[in-house]
Protein backbone atom coordinates (compact mmCIF):
# COMPACT_ATOMS: atom_id res chain seq x y z
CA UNK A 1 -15.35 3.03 -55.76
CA UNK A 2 -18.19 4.86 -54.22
CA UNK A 3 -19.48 1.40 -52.81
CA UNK A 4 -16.50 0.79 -50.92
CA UNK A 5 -16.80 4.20 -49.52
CA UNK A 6 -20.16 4.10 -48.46
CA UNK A 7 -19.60 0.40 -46.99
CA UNK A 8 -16.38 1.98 -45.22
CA UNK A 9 -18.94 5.01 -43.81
CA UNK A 10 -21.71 2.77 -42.72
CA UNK A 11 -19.27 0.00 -41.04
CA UNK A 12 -17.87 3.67 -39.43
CA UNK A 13 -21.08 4.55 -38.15
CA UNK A 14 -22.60 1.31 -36.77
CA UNK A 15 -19.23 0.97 -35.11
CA UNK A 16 -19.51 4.64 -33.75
CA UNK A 17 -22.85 4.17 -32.24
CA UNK A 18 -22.52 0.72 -30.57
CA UNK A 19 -19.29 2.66 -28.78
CA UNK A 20 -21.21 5.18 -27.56
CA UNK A 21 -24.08 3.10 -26.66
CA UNK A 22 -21.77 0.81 -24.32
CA UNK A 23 -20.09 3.75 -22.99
CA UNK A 24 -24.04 5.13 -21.95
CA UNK A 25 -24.59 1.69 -20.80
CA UNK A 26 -21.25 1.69 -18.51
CA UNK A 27 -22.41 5.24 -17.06
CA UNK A 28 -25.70 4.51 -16.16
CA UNK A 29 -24.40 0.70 -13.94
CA UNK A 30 -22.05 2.94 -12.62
CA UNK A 31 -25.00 5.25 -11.33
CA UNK A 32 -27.29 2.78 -10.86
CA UNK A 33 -24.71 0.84 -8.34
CA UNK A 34 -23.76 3.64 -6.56
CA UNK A 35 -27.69 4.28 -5.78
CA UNK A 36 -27.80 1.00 -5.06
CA UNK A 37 -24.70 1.98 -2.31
CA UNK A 38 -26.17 5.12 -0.95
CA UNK A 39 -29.46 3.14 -0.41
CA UNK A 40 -27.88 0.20 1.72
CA UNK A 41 -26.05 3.05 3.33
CA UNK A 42 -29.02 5.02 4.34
CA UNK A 43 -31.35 1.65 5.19
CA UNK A 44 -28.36 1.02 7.81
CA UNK A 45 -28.45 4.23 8.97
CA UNK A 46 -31.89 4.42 9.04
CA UNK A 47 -32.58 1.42 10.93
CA UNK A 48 -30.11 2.64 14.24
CA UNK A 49 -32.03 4.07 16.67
CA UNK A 50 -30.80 7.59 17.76
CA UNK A 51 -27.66 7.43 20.27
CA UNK A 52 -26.99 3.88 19.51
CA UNK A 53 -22.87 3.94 19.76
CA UNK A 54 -21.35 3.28 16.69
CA UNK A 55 -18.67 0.43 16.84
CA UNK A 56 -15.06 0.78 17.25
CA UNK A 57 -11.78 -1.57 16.48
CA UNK A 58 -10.25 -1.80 19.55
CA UNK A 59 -5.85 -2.51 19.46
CA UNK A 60 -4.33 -4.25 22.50
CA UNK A 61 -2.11 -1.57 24.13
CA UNK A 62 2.06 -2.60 23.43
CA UNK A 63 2.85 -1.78 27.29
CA UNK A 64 0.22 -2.38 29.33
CA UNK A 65 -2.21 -4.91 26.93
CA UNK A 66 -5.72 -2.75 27.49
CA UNK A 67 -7.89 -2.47 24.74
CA UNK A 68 -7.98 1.16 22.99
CA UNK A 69 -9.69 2.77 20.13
CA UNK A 70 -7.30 2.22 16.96
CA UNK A 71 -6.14 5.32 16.06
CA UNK A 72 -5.82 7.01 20.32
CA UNK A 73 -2.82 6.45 22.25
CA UNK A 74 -2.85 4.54 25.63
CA UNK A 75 -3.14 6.27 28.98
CA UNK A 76 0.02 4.83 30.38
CA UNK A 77 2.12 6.53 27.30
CA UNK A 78 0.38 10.00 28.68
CA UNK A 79 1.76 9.33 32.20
């Protein structure tokens, strides 16, 4: 009987640590890729030269059909 028990235990714990060694592994990609982000981020960044505009989408106005900033309303709705 104690056999069993022991096989039951060390099944247990080889099963135990292999779950907490994939959840370690899933932790660290999850780090490791969001590194990975922050460095394409700041190699863009770093590679605009100072006052360099930074692009816009541009909507067709309903009325009038001039190009605005998405997001701004047109200046023949103001008048």
């Amino acid at each position: 009987m104690t056999k069993i028990i022991l096989t039951v235990a060390v099944i247990y714990a080889v099963w135990f640590i292999f779950k907490h060694k994939n959840r370690i592994a899933a932790a660290h990609r999850a780090v490791m890729a969001e590194k990975a982000r922050e460095q394409a981020r700041n190699a863009e960044t770093a590679t605009r030269k100072p006052g360099t505009p930074v692009a816009q989408d541009l909507l067709p106005c309903p009325k009038c059909g001039s190009y605005i900033p998405a997001g701004t309303r047109c200046s023949c709705e103001k008048a």
